[in-house]
N, C-alpha and C. Protein backbone atom coordinates (compact mmCIF):
# COMPACT_ATOMS: atom_id res chain seq x y z
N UNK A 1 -17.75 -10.81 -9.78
CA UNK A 1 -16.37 -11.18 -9.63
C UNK A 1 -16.29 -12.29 -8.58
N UNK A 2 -15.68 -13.67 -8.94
CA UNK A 2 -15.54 -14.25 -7.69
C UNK A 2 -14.59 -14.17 -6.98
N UNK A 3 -14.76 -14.62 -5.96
CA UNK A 3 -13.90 -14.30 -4.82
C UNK A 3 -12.18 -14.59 -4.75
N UNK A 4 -11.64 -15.70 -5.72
CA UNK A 4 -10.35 -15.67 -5.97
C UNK A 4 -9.71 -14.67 -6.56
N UNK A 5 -10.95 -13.81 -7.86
CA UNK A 5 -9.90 -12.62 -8.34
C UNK A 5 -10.50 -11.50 -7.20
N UNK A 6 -11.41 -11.89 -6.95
CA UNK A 6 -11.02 -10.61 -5.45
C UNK A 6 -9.92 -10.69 -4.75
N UNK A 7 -9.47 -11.50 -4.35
CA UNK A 7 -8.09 -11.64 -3.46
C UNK A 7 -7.02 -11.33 -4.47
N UNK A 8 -7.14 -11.91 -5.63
CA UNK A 8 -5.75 -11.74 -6.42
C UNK A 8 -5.91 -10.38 -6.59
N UNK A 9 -7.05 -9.57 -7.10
CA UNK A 9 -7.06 -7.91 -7.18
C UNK A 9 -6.44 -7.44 -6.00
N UNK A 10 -6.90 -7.54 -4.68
CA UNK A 10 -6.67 -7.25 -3.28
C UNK A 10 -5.15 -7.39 -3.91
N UNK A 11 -4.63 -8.33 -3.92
CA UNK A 11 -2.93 -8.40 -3.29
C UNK A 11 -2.24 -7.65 -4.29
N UNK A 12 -2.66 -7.57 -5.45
CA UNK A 12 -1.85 -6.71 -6.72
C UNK A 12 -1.82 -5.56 -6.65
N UNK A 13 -3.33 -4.71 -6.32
CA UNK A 13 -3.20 -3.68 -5.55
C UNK A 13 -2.10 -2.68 -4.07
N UNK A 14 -2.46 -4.29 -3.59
CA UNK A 14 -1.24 -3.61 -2.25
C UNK A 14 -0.39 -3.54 -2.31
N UNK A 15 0.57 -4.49 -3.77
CA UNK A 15 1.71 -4.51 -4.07
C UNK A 15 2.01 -2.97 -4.57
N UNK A 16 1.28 -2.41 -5.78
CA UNK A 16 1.71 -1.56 -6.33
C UNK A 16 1.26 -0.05 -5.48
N UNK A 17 0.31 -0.40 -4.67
CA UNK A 17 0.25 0.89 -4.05
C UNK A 17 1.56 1.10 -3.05
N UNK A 18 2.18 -0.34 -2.08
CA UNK A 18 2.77 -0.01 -0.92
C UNK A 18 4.22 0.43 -1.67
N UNK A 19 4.37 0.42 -3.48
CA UNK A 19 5.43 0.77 -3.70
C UNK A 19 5.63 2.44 -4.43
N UNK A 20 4.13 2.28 -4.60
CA UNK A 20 3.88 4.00 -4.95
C UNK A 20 4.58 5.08 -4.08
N UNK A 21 4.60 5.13 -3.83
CA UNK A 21 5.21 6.68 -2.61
C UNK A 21 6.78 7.09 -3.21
N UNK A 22 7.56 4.98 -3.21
CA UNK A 22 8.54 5.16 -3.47
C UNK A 22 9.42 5.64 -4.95
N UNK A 23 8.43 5.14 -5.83
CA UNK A 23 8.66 5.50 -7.29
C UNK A 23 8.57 6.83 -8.06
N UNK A 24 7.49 7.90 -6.58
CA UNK A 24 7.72 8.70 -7.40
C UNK A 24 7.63 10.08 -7.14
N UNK A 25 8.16 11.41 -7.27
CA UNK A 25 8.21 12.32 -6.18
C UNK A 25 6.91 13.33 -6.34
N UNK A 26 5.98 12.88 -6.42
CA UNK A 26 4.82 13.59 -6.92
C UNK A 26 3.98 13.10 -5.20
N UNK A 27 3.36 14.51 -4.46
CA UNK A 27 2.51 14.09 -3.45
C UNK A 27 1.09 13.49 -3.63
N UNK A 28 0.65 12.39 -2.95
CA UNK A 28 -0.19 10.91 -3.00
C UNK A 28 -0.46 10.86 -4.84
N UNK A 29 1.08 10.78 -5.41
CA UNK A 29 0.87 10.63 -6.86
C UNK A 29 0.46 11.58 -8.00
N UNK A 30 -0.37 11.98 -7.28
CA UNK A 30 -1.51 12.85 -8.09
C UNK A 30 -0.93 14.61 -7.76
N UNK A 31 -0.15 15.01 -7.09
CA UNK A 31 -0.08 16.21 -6.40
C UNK A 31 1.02 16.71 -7.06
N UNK A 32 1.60 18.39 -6.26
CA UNK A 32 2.48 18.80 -7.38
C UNK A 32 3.97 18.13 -6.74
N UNK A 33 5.11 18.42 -7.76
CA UNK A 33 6.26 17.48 -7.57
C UNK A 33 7.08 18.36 -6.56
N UNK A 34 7.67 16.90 -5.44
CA UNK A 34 8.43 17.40 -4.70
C UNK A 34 9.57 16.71 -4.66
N UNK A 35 10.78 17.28 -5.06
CA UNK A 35 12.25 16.36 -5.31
C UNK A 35 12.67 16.36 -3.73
N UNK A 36 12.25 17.26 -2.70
CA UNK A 36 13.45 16.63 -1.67
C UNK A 36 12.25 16.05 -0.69
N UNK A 37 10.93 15.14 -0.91
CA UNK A 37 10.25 14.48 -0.28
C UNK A 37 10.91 13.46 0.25
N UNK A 38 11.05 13.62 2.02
CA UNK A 38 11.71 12.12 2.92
C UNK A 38 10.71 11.08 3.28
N UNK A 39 11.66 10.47 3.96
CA UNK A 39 11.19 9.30 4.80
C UNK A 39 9.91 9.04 4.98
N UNK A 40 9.30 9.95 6.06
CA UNK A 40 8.76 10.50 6.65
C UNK A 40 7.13 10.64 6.03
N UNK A 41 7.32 11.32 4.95
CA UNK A 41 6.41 12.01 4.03
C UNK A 41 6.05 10.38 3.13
N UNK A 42 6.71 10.30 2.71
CA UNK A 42 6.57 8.68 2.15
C UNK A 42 6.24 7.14 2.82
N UNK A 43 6.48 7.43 4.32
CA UNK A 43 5.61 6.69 5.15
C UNK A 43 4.20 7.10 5.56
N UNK A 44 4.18 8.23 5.59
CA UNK A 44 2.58 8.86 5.77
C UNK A 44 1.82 8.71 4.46
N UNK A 45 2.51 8.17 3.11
CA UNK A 45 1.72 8.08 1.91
C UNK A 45 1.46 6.68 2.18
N UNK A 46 2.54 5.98 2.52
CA UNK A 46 2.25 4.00 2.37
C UNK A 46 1.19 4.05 3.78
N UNK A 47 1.11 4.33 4.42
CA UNK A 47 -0.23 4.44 5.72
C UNK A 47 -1.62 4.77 4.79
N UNK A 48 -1.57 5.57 4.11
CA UNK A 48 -2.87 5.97 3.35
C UNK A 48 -3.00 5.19 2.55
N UNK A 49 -1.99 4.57 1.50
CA UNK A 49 -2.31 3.26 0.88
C UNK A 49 -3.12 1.97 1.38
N UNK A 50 -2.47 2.02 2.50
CA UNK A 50 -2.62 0.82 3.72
C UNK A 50 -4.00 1.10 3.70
N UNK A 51 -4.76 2.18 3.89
CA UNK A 51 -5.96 2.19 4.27
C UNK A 51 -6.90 2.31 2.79
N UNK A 52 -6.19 2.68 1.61
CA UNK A 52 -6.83 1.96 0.60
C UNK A 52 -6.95 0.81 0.35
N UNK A 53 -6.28 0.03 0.34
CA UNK A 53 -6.51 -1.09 0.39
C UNK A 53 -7.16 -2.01 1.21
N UNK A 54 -7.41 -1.73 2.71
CA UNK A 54 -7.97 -1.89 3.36
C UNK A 54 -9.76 -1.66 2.90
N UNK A 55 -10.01 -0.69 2.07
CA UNK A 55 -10.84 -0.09 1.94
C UNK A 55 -11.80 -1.06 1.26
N UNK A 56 -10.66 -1.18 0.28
CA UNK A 56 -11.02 -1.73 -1.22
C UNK A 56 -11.28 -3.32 -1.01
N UNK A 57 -10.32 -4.00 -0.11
CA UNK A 57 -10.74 -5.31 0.70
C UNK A 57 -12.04 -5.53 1.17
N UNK A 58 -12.73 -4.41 2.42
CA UNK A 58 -13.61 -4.60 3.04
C UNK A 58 -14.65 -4.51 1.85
N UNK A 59 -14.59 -3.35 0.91
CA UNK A 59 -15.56 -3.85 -0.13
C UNK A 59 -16.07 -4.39 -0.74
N UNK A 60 -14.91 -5.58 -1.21
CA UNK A 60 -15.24 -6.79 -2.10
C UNK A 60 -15.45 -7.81 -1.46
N UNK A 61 -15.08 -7.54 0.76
CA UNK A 61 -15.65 -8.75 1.24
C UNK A 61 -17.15 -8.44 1.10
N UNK A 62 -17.34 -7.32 1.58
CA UNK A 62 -18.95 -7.34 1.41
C UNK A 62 -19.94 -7.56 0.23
N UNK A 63 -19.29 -7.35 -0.91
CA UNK A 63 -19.66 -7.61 -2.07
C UNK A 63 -20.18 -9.70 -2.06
N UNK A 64 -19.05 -10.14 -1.77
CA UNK A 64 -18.78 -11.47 -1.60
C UNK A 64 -19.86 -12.18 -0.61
N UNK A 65 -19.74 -11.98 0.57
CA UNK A 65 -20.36 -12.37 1.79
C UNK A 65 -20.05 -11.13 2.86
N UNK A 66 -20.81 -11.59 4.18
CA UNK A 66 -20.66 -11.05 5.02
C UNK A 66 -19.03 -10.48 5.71
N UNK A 67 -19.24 -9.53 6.11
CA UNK A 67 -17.77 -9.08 6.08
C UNK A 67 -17.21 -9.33 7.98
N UNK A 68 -16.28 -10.01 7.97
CA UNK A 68 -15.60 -10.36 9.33
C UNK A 68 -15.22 -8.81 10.43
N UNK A 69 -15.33 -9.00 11.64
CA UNK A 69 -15.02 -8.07 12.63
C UNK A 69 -13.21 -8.37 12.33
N UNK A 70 -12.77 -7.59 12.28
CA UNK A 70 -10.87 -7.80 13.01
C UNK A 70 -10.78 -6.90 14.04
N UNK A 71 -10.03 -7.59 14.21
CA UNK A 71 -9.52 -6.73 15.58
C UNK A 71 -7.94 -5.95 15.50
N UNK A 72 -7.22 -5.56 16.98
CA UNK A 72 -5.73 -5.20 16.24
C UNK A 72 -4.84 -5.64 15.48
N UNK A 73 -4.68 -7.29 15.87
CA UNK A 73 -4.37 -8.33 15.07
C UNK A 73 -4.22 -8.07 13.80
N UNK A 74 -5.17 -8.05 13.32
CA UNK A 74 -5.03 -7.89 11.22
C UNK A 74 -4.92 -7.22 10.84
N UNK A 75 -4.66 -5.89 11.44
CA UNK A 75 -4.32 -4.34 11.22
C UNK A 75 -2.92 -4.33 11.19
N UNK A 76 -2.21 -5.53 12.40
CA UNK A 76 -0.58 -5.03 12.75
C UNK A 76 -0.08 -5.94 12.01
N UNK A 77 -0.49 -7.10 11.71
CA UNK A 77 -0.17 -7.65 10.42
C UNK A 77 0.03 -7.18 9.17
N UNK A 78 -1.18 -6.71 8.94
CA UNK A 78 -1.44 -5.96 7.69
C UNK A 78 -0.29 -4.69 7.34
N UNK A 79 0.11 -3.91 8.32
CA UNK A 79 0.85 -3.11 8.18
C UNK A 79 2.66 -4.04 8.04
N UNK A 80 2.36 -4.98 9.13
CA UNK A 80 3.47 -5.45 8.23
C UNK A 80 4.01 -5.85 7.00
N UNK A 81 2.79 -7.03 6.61
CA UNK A 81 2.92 -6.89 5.05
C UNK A 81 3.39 -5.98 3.97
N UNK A 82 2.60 -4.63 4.41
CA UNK A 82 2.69 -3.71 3.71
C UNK A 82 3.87 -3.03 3.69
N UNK A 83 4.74 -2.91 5.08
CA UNK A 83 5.98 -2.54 4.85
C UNK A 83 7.10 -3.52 4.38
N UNK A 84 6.35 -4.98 4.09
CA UNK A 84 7.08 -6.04 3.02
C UNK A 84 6.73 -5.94 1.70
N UNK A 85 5.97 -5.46 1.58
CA UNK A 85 6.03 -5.36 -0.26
C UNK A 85 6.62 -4.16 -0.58
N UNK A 86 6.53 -3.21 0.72
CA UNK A 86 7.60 -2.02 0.18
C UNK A 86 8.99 -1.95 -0.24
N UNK A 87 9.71 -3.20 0.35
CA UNK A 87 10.90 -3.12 0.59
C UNK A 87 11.31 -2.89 -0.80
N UNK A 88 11.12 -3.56 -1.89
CA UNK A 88 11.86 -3.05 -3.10
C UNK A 88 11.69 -1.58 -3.50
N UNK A 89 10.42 -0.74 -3.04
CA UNK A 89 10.86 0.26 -3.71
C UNK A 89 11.51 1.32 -2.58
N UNK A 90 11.97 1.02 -1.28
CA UNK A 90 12.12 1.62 -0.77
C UNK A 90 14.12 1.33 -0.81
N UNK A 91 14.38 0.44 -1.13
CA UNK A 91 15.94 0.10 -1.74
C UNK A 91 15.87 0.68 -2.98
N UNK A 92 15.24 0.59 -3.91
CA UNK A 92 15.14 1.26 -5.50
C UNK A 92 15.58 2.87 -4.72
N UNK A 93 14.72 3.17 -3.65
CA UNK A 93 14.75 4.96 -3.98
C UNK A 93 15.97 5.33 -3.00
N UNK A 94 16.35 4.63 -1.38
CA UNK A 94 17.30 4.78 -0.72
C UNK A 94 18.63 4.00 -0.94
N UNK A 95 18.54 3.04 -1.10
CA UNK A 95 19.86 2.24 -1.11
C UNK A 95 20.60 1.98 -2.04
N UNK A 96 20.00 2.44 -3.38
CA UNK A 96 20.63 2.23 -4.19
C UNK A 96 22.15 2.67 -4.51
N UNK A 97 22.93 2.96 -5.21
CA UNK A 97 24.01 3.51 -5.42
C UNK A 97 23.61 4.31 -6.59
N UNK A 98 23.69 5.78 -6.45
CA UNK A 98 23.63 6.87 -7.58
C UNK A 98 24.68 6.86 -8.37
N UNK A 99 25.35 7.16 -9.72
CA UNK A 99 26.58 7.15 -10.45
C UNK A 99 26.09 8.23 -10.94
């Protein structure tokens, strides 16, 4: 795989994982269903995403080339991002207007 669809995999991934939690009331997806799952519980799922993806990054750098040290820097970034690609599903599941 070269290294551009590594990145494009990387970012498609983080998209749909950092919106997983919000789409759906099942625990880390796979678990049994919980209808009154908060905030809370759904930020502790997008953190574990965060670190899949993280995961799945460091893999395909190493796959690629040598893999870079980061420091806090790309972690507190990274988590920001991640709570930017959330934003739609986290308006889809809170803000919406119910009828």
């Amino acid at each position: 795989m070269s290294s551009a669809a590594s990145v494009w995999l990387v970012l498609l991934l983080a998209v749909l994982l950092a919106n997983l939690p919000f789409f759906n009331d099942r625990l880390l997806a796979v678990g049994p269903r919980r209808p009154g799952k908060g905030v809370a519980v759904r930020l502790l799922e997008l953190m574990l995403c965060t670190a899949v993806t993280i995961g799945l990054g460091r893999w395909l750098e190493g796959r690629n080339s040598q893999t870079a040290e980061q420091g806090w820097q790309f972690y507190a970034v990274l988590a920001c991002v991640m709570l930017t690609l959330a934003f739609p599903g986290f308006v889809w599941r809170h803000l919406r207007r119910s009828h």
